[in-house]
PDB file of N, CA and C in Angstrom:
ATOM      1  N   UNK A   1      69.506  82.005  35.507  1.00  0.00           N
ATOM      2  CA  UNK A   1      68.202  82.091  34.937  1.00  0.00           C
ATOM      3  C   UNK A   1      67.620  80.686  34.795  1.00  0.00           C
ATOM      4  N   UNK A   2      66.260  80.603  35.251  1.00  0.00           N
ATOM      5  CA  UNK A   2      65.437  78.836  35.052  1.00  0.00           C
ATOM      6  C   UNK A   2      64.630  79.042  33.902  1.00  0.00           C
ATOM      7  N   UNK A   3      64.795  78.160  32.808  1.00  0.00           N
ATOM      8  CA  UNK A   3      64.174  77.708  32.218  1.00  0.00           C
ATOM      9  C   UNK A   3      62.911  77.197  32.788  1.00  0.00           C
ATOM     10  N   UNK A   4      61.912  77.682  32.168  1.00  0.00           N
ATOM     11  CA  UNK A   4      60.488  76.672  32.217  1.00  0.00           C
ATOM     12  C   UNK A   4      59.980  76.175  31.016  1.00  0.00           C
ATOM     13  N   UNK A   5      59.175  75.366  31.001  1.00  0.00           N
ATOM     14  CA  UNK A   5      58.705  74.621  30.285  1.00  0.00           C
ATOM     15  C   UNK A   5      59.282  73.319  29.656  1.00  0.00           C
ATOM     16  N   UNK A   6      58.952  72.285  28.707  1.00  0.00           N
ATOM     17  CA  UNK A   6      59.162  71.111  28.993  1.00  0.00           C
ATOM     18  C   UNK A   6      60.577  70.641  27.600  1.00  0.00           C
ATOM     19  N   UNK A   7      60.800  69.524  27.671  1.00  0.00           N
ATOM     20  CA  UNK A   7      61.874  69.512  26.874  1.00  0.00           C
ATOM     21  C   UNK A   7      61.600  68.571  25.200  1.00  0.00           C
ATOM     22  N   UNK A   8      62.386  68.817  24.734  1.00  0.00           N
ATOM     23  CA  UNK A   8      61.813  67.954  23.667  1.00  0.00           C
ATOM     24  C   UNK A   8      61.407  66.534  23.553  1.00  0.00           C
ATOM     25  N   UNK A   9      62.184  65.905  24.338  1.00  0.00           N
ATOM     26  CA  UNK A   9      62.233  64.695  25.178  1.00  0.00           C
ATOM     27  C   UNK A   9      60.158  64.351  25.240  1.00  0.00           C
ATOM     28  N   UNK A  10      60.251  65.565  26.500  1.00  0.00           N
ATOM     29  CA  UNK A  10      58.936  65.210  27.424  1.00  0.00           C
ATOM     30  C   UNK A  10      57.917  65.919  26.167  1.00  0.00           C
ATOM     31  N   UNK A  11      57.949  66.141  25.506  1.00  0.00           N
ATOM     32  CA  UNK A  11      57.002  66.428  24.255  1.00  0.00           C
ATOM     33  C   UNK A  11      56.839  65.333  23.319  1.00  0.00           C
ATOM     34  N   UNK A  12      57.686  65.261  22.563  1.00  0.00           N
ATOM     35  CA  UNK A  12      58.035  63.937  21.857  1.00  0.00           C
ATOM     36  C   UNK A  12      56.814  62.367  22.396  1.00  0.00           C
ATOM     37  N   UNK A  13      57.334  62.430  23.986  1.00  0.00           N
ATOM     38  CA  UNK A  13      56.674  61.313  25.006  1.00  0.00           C
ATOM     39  C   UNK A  13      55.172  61.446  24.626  1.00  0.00           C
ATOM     40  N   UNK A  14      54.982  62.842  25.261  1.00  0.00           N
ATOM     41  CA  UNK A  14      53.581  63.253  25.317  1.00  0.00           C
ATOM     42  C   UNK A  14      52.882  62.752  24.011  1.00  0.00           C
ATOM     43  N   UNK A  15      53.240  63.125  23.414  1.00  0.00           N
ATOM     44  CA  UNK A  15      52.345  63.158  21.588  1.00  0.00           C
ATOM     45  C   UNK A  15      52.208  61.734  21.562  1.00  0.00           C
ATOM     46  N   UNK A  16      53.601  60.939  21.558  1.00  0.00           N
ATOM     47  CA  UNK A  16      53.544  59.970  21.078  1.00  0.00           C
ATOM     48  C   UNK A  16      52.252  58.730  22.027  1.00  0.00           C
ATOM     49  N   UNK A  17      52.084  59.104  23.492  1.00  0.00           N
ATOM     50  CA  UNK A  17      51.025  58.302  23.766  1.00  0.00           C
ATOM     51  C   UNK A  17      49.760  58.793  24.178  1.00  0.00           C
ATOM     52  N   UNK A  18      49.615  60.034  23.363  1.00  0.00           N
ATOM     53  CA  UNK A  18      48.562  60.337  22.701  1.00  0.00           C
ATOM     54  C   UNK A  18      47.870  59.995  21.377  1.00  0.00           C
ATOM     55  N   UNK A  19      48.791  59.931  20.681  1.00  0.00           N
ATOM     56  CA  UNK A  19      48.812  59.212  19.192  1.00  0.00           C
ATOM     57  C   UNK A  19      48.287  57.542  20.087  1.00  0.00           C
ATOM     58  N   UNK A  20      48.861  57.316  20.461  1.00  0.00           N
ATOM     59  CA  UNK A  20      48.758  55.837  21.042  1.00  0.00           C
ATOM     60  C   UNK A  20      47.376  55.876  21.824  1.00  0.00           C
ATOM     61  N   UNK A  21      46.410  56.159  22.413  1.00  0.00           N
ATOM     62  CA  UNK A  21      45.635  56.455  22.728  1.00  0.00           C
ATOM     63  C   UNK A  21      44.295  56.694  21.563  1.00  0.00           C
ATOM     64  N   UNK A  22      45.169  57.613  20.971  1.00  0.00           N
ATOM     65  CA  UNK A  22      43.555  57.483  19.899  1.00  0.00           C
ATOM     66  C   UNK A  22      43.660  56.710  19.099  1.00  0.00           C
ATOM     67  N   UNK A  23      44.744  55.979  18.590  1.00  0.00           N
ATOM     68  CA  UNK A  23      44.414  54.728  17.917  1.00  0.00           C
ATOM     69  C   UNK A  23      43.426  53.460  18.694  1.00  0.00           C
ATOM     70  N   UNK A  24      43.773  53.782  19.947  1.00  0.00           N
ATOM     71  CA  UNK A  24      43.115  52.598  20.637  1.00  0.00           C
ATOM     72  C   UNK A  24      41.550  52.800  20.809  1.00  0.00           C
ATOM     73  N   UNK A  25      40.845  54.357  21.099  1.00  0.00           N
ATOM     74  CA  UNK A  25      40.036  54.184  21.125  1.00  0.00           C
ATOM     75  C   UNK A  25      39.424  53.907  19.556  1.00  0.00           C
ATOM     76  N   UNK A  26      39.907  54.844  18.748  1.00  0.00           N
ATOM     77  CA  UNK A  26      39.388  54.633  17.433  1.00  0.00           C
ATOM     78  C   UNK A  26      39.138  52.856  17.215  1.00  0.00           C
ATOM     79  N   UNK A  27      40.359  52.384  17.232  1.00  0.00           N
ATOM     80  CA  UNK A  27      39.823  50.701  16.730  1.00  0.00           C
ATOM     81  C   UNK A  27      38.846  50.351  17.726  1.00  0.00           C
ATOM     82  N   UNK A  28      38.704  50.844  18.822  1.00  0.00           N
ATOM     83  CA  UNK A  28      37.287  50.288  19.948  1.00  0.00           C
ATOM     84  C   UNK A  28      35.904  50.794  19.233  1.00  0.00           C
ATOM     85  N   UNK A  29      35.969  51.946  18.451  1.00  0.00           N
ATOM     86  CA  UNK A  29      34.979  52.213  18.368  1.00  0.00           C
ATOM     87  C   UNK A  29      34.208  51.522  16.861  1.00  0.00           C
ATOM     88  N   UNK A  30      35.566  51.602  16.121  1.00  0.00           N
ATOM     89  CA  UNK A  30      35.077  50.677  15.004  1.00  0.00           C
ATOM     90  C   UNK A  30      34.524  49.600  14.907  1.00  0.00           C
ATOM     91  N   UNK A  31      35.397  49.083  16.245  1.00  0.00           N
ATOM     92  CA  UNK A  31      34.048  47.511  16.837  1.00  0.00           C
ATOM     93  C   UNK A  31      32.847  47.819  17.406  1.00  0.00           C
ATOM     94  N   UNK A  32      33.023  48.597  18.118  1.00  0.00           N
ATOM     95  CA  UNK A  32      31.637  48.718  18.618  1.00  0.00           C
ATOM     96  C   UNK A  32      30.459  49.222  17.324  1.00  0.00           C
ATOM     97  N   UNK A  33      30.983  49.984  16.451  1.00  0.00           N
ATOM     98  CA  UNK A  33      29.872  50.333  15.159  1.00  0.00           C
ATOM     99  C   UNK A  33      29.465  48.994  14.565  1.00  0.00           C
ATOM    100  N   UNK A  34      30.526  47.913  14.463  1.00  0.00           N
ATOM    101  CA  UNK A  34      30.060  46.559  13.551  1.00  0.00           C
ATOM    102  C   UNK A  34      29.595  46.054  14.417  1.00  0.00           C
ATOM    103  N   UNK A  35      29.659  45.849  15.619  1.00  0.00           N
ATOM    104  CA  UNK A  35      28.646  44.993  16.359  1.00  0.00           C
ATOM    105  C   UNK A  35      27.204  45.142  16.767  1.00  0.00           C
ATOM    106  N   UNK A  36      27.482  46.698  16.078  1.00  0.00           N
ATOM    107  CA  UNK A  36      25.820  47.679  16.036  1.00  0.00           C
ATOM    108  C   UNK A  36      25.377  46.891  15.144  1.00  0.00           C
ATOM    109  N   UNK A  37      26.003  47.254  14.116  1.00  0.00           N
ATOM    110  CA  UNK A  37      25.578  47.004  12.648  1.00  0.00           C
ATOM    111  C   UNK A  37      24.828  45.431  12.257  1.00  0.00           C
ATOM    112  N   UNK A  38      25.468  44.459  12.716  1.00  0.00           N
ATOM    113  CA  UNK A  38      25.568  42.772  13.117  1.00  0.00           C
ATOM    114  C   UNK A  38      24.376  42.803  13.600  1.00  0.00           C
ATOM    115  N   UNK A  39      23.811  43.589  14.697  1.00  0.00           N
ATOM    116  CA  UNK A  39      22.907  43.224  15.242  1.00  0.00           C
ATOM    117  C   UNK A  39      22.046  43.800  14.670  1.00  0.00           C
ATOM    118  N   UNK A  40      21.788  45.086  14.387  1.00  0.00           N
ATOM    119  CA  UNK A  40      20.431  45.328  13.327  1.00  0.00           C
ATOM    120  C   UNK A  40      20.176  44.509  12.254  1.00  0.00           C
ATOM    121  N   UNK A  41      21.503  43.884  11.636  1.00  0.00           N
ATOM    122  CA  UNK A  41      20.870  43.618  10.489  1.00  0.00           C
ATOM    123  C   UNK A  41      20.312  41.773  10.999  1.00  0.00           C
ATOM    124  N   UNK A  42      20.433  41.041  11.741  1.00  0.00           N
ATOM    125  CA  UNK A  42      19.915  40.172  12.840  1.00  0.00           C
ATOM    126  C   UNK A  42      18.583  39.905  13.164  1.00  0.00           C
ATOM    127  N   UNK A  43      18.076  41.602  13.858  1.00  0.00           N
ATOM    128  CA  UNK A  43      17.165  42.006  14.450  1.00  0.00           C
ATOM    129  C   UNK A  43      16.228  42.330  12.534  1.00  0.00           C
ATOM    130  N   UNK A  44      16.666  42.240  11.561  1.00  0.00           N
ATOM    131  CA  UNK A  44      15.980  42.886  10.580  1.00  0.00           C
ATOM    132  C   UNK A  44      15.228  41.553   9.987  1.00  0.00           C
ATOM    133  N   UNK A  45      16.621  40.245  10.177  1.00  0.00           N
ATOM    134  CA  UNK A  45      16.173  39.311   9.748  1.00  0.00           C
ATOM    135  C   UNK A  45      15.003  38.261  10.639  1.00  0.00           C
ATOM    136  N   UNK A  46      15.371  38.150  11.497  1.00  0.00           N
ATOM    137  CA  UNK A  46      14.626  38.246  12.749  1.00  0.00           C
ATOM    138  C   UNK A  46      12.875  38.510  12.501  1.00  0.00           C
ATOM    139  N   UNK A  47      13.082  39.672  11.941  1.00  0.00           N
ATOM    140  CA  UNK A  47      11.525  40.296  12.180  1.00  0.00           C
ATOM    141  C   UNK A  47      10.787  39.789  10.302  1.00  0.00           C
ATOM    142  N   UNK A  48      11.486  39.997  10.074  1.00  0.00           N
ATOM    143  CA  UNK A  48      10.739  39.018   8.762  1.00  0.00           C
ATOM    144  C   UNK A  48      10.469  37.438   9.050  1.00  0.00           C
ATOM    145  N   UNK A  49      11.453  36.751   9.505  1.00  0.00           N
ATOM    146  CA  UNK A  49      11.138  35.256   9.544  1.00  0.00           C
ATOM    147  C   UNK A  49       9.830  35.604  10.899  1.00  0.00           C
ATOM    148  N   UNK A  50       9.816  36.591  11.860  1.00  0.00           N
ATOM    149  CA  UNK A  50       8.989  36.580  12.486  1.00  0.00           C
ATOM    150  C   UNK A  50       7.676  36.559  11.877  1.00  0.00           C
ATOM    151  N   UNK A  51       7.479  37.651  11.200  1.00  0.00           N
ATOM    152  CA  UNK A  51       6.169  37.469  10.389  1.00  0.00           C
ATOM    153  C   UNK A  51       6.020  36.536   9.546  1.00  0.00           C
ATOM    154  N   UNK A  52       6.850  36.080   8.694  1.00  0.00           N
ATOM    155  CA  UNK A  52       6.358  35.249   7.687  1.00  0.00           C
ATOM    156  C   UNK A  52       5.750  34.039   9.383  1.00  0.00           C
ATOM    157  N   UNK A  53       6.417  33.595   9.937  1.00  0.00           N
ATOM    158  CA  UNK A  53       5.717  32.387  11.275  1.00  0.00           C
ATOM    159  C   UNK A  53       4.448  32.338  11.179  1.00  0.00           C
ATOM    160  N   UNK A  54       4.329  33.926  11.649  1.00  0.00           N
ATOM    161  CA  UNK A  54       2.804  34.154  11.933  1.00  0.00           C
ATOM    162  C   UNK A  54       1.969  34.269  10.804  1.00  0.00           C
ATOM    163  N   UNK A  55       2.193  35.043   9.364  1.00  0.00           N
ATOM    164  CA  UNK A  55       1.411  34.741   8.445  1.00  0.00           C
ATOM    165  C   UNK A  55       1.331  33.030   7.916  1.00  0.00           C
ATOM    166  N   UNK A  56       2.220  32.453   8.136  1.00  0.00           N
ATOM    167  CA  UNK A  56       2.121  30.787   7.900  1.00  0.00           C
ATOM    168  C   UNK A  56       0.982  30.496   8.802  1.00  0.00           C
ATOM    169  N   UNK A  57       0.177  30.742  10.202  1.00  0.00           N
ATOM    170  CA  UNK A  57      -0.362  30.510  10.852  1.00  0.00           C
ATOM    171  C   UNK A  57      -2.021  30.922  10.409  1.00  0.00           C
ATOM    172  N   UNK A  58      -1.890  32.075   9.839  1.00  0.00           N
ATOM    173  CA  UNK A  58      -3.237  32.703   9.318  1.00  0.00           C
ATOM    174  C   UNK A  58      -3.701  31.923   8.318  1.00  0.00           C
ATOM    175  N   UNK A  59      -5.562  32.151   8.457  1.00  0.00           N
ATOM    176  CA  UNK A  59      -6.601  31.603   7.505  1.00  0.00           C
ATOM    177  C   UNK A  59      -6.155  31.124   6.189  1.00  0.00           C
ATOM    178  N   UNK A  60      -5.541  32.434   5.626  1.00  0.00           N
ATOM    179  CA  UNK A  60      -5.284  32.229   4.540  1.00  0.00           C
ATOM    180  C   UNK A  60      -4.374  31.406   3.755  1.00  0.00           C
ATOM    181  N   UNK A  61      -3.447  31.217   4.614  1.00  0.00           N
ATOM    182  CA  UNK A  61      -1.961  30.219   4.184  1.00  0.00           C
ATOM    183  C   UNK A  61      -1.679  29.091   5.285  1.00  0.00           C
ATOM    184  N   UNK A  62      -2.780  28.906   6.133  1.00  0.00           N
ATOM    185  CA  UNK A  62      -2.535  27.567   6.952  1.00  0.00           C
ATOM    186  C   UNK A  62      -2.643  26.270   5.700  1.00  0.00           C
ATOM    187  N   UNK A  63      -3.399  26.212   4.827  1.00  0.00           N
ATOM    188  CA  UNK A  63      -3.373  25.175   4.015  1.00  0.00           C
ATOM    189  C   UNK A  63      -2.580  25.164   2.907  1.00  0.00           C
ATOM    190  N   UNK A  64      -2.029  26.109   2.493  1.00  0.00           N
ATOM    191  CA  UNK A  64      -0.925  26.214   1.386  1.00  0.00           C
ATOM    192  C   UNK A  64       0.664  26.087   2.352  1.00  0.00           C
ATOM    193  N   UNK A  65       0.845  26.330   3.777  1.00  0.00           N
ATOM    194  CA  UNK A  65       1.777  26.054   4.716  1.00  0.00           C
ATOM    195  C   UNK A  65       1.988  24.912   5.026  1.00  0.00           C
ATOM    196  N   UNK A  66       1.267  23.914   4.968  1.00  0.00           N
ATOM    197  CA  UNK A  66       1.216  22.644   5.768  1.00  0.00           C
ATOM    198  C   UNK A  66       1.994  21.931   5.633  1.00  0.00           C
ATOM    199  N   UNK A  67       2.526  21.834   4.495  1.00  0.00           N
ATOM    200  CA  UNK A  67       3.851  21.173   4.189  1.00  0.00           C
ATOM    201  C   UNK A  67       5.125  21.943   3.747  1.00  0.00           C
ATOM    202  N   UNK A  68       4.663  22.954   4.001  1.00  0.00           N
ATOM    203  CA  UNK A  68       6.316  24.026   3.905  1.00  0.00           C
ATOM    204  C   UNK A  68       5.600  24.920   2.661  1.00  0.00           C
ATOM    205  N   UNK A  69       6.352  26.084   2.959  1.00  0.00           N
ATOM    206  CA  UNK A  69       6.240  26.944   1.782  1.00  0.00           C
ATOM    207  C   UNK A  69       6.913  28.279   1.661  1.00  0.00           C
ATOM    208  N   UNK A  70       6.938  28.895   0.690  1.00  0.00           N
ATOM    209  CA  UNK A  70       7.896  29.964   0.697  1.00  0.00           C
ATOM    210  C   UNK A  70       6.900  31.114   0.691  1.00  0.00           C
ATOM    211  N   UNK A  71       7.450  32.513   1.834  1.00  0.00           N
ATOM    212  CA  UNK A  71       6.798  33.763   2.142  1.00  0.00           C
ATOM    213  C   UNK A  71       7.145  34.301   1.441  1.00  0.00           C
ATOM    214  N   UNK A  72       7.019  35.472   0.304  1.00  0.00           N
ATOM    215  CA  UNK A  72       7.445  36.606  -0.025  1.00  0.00           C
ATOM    216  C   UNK A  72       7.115  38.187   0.470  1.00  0.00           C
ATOM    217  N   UNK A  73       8.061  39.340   0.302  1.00  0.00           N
ATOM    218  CA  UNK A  73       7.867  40.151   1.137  1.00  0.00           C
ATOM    219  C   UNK A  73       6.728  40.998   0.774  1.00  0.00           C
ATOM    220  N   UNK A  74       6.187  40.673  -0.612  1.00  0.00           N
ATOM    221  CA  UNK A  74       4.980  41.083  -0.566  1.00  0.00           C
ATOM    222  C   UNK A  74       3.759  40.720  -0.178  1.00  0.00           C
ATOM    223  N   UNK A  75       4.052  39.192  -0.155  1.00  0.00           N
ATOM    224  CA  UNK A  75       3.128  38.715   0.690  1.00  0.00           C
ATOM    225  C   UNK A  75       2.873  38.934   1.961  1.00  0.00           C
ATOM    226  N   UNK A  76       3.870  39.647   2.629  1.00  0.00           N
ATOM    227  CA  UNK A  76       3.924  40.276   4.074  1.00  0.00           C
ATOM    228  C   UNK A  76       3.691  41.422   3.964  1.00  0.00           C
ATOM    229  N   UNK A  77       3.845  42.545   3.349  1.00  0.00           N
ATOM    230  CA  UNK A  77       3.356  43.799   2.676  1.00  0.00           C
ATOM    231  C   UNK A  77       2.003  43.776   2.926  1.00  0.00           C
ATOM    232  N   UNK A  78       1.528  42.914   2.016  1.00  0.00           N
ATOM    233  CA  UNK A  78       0.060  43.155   1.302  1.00  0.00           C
ATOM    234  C   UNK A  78      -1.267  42.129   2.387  1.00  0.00           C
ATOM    235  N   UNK A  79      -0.386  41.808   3.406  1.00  0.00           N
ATOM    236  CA  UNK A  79      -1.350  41.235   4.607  1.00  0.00           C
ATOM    237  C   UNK A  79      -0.757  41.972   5.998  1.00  0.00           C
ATOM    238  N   UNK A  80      -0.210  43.049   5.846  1.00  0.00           N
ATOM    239  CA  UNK A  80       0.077  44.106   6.868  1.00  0.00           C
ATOM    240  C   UNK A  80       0.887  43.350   7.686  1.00  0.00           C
ATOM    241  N   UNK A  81       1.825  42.705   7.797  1.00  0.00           N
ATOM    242  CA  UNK A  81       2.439  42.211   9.095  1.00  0.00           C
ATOM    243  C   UNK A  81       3.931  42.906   9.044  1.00  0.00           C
ATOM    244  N   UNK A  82       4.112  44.035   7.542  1.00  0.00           N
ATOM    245  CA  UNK A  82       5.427  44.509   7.424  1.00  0.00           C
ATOM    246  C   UNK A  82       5.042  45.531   7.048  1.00  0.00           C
ATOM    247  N   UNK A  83       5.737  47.139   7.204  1.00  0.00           N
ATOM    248  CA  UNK A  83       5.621  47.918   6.527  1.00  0.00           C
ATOM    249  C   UNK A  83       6.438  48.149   5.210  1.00  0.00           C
ATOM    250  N   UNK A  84       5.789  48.626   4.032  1.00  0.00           N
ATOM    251  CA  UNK A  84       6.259  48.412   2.686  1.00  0.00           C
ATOM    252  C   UNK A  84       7.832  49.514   2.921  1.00  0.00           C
ATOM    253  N   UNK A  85       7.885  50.589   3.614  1.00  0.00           N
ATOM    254  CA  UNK A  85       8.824  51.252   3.508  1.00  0.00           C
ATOM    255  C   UNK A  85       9.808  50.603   4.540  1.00  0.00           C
ATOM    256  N   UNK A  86      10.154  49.694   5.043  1.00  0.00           N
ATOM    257  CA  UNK A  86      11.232  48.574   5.785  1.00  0.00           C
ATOM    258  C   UNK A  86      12.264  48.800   5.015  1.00  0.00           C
ATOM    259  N   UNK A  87      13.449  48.966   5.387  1.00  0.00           N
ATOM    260  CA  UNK A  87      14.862  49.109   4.971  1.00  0.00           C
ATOM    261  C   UNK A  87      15.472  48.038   5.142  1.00  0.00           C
ATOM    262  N   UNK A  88      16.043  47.642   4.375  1.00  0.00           N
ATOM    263  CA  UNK A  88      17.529  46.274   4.777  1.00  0.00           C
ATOM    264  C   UNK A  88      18.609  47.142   5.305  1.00  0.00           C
ATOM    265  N   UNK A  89      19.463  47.352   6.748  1.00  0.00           N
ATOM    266  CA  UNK A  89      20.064  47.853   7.285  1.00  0.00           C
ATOM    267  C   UNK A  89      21.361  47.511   6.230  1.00  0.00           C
ATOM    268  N   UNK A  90      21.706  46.646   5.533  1.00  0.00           N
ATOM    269  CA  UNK A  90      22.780  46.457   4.553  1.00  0.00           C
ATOM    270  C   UNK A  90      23.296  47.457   3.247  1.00  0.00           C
ATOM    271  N   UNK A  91      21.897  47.494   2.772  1.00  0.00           N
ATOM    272  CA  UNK A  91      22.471  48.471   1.185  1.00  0.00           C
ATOM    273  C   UNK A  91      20.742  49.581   1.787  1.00  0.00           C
ATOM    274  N   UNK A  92      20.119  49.576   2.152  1.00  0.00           N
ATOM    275  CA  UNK A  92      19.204  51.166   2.733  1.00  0.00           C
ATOM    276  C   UNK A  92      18.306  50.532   1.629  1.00  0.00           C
ATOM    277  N   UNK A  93      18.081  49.632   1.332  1.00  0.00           N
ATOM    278  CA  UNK A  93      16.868  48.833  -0.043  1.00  0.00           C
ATOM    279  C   UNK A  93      15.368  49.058   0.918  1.00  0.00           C
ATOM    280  N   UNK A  94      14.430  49.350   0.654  1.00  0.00           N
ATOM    281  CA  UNK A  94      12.976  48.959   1.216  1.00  0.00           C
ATOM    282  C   UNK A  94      12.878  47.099   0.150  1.00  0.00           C
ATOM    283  N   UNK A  95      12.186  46.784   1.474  1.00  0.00           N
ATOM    284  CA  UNK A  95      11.873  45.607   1.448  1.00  0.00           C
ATOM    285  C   UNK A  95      11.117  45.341   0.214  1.00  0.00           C
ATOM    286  N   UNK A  96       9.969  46.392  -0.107  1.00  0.00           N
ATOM    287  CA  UNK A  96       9.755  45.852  -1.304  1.00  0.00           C
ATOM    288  C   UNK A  96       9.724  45.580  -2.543  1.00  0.00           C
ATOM    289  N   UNK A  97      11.400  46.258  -2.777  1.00  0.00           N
ATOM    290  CA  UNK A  97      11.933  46.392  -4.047  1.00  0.00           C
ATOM    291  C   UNK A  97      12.859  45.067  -4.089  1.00  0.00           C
ATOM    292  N   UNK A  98      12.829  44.286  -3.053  1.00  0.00           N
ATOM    293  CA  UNK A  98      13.873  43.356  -2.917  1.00  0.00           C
ATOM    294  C   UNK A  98      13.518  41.828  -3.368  1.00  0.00           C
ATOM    295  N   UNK A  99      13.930  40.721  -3.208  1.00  0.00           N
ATOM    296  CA  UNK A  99      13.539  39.278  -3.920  1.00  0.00           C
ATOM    297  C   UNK A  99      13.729  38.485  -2.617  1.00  0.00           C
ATOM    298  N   UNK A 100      13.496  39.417  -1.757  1.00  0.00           N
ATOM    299  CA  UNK A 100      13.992  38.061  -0.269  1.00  0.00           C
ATOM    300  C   UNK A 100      12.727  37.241   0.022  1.00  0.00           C
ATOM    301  N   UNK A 101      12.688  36.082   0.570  1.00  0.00           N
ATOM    302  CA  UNK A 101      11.432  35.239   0.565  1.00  0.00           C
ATOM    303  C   UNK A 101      12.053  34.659   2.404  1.00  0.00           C
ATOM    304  N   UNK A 102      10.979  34.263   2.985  1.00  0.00           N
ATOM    305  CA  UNK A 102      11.403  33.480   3.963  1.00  0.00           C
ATOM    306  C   UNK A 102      10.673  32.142   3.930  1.00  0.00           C
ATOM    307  N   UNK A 103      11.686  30.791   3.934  1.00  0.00           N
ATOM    308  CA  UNK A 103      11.225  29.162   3.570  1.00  0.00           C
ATOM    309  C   UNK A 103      10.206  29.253   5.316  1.00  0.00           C
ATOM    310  N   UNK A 104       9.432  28.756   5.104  1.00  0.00           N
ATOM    311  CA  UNK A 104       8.454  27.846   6.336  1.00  0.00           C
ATOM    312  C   UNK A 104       8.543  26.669   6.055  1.00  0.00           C
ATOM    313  N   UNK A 105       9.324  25.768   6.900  1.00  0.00           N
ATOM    314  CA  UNK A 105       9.477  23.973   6.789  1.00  0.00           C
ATOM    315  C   UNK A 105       8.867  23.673   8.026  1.00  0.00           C
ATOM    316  N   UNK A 106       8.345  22.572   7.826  1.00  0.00           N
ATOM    317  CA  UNK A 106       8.202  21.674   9.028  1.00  0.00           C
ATOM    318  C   UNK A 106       9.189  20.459   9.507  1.00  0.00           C
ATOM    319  N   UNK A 107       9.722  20.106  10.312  1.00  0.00           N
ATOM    320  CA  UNK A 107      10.246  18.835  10.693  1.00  0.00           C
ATOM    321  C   UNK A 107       9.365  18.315  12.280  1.00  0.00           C
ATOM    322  N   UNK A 108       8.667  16.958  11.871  1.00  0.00           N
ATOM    323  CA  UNK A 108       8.765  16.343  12.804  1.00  0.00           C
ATOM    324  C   UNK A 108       7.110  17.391  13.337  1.00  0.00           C
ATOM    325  N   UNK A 109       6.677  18.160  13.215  1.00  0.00           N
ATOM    326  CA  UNK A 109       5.555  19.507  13.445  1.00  0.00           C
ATOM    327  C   UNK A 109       6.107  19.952  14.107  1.00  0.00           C
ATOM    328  N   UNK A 110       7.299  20.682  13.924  1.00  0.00           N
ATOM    329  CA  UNK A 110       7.855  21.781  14.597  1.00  0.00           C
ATOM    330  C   UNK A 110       8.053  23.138  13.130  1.00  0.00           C
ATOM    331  N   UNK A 111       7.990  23.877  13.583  1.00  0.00           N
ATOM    332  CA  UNK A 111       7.911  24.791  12.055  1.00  0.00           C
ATOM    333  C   UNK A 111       9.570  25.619  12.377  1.00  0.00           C
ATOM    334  N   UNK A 112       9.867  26.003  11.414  1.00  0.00           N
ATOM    335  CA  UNK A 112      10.965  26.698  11.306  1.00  0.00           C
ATOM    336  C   UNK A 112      11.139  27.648  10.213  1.00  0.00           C
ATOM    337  N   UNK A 113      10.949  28.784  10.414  1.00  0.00           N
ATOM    338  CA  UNK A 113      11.105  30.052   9.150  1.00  0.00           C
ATOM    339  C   UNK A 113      12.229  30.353   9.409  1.00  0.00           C
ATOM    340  N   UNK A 114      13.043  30.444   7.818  1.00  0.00           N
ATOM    341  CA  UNK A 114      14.318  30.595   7.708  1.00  0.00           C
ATOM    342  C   UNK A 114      14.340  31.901   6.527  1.00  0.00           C
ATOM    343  N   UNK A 115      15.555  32.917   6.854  1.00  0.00           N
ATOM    344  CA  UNK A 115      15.234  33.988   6.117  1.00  0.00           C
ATOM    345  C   UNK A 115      16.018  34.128   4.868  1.00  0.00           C
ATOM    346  N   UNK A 116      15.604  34.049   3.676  1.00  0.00           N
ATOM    347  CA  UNK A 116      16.651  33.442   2.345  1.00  0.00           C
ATOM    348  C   UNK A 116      16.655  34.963   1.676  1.00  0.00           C
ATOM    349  N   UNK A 117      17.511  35.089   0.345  1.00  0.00           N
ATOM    350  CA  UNK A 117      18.042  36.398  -0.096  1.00  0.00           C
ATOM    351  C   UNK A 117      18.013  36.087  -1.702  1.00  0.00           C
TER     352      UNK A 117
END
């Protein structure tokens, strides 16, 4: 009489680099979520120092800018260059419950908006 099917051996094998397998993708994927994550929150900061640039440039704050000055996010709010419901990809905060400001310096007349917390 033949036996079929596999032995404990070839089971044992099986599982075990299967187990081995989804550990590997699992830790791949966990990187790949933080490197999501890294970059939104980047792309978040990004778009504030973006606007505050450009509101440093407008009528209204070219002469209070000229020698550096600090944006607040209501000040970006309340001259439309942000929407008030903006999330910080970090803690899910709208922007305008928050205390973040972005510095506008000059060196040399080169401008540089930097995004502070």
């Amino acid at each position: 009489m033949k036996n079929k099917g596999f032995t404990l051996i070839e089971l044992i094998i099986t599982i075990a680099l299967m187990a081995m397998i989804g550990v590997v993708i699992a830790s791949n994927m966990s990187g790949m979520f933080s490197k999501e994550e890294d970059k939104s929150i980047d792309n978040f900061k990004k778009q504030l120092q973006d606007a505050a640039c450009v509101l440093s440039e407008s009528n209204s704050f070219k002469s209070r800018c000229q020698s550096g000055c600090t944006i607040t996010m209501n000040d970006l709010i309340t001259n439309g260059l942000i929407d008030e419901n903006l999330k910080d990809p970090r803690n899910n905060k709208r922007v305008k419950e928050t205390t973040y400001t972005v510095k506008v310096q000059y060196n040399n007349k080169v401008k540089t908006c930097t995004f502070t917390e």
